[in-house]
Protein backbone atom coordinates (compact mmCIF):
# COMPACT_ATOMS: atom_id res chain seq x y z
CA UNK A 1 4.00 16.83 -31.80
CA UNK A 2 2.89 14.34 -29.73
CA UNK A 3 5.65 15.14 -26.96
CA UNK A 4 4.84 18.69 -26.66
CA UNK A 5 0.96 17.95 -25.65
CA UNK A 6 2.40 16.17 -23.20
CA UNK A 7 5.21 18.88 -22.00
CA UNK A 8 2.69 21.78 -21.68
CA UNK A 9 -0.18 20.16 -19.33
CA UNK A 10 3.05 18.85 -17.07
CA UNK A 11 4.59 22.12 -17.47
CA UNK A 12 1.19 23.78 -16.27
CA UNK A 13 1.17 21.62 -13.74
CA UNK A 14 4.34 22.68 -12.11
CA UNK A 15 3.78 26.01 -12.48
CA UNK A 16 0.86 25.80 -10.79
CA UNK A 17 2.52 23.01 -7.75
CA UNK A 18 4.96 26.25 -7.66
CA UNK A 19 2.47 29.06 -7.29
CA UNK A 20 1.04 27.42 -4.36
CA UNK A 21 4.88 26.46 -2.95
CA UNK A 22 5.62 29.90 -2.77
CA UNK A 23 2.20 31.22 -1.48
CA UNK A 24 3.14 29.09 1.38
CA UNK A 25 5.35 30.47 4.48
CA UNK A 26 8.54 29.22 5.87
CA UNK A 27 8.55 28.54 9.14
CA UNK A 28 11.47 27.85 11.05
CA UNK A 29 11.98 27.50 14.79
CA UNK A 30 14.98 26.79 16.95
CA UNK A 31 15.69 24.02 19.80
CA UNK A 32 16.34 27.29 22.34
CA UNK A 33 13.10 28.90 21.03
CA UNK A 34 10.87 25.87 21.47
CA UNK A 35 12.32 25.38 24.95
CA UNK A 36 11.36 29.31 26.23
CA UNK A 37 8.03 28.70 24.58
CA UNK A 38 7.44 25.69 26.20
CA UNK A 39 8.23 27.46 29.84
CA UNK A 40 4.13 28.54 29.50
CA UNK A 41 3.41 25.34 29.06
CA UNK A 42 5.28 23.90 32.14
CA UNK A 43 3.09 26.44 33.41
CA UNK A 44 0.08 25.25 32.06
CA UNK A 45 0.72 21.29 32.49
CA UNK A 46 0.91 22.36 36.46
CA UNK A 47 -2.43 23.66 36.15
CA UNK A 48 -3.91 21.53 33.78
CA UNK A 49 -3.55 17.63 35.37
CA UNK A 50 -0.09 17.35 33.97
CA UNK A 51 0.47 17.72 30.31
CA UNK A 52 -0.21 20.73 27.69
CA UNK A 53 0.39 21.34 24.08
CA UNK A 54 -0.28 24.45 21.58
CA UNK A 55 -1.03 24.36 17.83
CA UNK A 56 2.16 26.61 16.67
CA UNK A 57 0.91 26.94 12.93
CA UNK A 58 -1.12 24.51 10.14
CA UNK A 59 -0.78 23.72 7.10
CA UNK A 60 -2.68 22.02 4.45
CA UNK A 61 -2.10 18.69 5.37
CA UNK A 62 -0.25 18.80 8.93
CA UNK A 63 -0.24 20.99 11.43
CA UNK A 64 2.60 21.30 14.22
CA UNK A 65 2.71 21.64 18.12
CA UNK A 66 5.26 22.12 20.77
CA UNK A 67 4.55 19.58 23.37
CA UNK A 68 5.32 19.67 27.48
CA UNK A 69 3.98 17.08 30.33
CA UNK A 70 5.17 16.31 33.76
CA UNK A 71 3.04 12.96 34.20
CA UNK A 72 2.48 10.19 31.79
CA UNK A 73 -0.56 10.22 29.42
CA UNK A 74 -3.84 7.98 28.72
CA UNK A 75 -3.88 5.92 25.66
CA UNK A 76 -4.62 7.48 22.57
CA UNK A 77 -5.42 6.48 19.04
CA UNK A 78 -6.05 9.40 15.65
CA UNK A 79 -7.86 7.60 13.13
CA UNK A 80 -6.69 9.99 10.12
CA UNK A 81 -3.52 11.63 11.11
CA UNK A 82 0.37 10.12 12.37
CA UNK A 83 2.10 12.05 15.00
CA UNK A 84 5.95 12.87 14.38
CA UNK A 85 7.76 13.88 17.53
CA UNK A 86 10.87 15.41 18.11
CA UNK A 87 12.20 15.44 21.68
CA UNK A 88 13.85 18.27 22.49
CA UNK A 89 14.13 17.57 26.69
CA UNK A 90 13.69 15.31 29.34
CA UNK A 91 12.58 11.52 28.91
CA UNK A 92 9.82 9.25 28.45
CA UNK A 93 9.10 6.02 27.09
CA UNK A 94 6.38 5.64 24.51
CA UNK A 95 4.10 2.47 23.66
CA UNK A 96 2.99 1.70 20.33
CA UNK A 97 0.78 -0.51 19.18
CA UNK A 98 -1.59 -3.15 21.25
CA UNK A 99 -5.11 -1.53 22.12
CA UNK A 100 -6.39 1.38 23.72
CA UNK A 101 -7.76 0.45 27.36
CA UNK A 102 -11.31 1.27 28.28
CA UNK A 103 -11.00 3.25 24.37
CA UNK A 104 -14.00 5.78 23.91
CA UNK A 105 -14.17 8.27 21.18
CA UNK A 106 -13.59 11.57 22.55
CA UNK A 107 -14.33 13.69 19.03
CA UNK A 108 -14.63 12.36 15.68
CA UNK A 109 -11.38 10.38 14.51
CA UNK A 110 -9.70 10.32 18.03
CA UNK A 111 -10.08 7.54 20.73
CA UNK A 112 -8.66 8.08 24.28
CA UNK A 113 -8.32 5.65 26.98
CA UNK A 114 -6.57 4.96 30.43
CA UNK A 115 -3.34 3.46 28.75
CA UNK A 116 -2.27 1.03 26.28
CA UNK A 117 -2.36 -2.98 26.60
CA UNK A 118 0.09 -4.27 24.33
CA UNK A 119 2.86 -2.85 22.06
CA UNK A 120 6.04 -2.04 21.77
CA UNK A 121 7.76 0.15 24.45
CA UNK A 122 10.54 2.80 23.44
CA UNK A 123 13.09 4.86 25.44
CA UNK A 124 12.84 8.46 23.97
CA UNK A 125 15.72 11.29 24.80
CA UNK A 126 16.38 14.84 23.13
CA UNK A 127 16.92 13.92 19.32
CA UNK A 128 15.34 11.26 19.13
CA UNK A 129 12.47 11.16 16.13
CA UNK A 130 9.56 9.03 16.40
CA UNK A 131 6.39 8.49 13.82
CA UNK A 132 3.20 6.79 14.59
CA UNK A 133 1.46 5.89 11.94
CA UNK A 134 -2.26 6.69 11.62
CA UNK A 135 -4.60 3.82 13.37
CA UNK A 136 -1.79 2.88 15.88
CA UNK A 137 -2.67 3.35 19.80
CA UNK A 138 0.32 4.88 21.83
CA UNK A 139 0.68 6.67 25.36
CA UNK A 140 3.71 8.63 26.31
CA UNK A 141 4.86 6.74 29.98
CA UNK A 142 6.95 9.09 32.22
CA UNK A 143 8.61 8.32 35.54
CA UNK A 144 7.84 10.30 38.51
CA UNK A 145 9.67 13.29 38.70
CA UNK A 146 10.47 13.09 34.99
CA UNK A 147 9.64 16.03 32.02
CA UNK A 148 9.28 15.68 28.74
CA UNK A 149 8.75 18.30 25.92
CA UNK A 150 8.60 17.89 22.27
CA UNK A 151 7.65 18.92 18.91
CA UNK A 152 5.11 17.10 17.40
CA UNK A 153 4.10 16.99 13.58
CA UNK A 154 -0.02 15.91 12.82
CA UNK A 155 0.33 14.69 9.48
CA UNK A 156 -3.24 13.86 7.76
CA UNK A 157 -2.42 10.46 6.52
CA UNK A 158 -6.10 9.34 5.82
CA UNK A 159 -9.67 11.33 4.82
């Protein structure tokens, strides 16, 4: 007796995990798509001081972005939410870690600043898979002449 009050609140439960599974879309994107997508953004990043990004669809809990810049990036920090990125052309070198320089809080949860002092500096080429974990400063570095593009994943890590 005491088994089954236990079976049909988990069993509820599931159903009720699945209901909201399949409520959910799939979403599935190719390397060649990303890259013709991200020709607007090459387009964009020329106009735009080097670098531009667009929100491709969100979720509960994480949102994703295709990713392009031409120039290397400020130092940035998200309180609440780790970036996964997938590079899928070009090259850059990200730092991790250390402190934001001259940090200010540009909107609530998210510090910018002119680079990062500190950390831990990575070489990143198509394939690779890097996460930063919420709270940890990082700036994408790119040589002159150098491109980058990626797909990112936001993933809401803290209230």
């Amino acid at each position: 007796m005491m088994r089954t009050k236990t079976l049909i609140p988990a069993a509820l439960l599931l159903l009720s995990m699945g209901a909201t599974a399949q409520t959910m879309s799939t979403d599935h994107w190719t390397r060649d798509q990303l890259l013709e997508k991200a020709k607007q953004l090459r387009e964009q990043a020329a106009q735009k001081g080097g670098s531009a990004s667009e929100t491709l669809e969100k979720y509960p809990r994480h949102y994703t972005m295709l990713a392009f810049r031409d120039r290397s990036g400020g130092g940035e920090l998200h309180e609440n939410y780790a970036d996964v990125f997938v590079i899928l052309d070009g090259h850059a070198v990200v730092t991790t870690g250390g402190e934001v320089e001259d940090a200010k809080t540009t909107a609530p949860g998210e510090v910018r600043g002119t680079g990062v002092k500190g950390g831990t500096q990575q070489d990143l080429r198509p394939g690779d898979v890097v996460h930063i974990p919420a709270g940890t400063p990082h700036q994408m570095i790119l040589k002159d002449g150098e491109t980058v593009t990626y797909f990112v994943v936001k993933v809401q890590e803290k209230e």
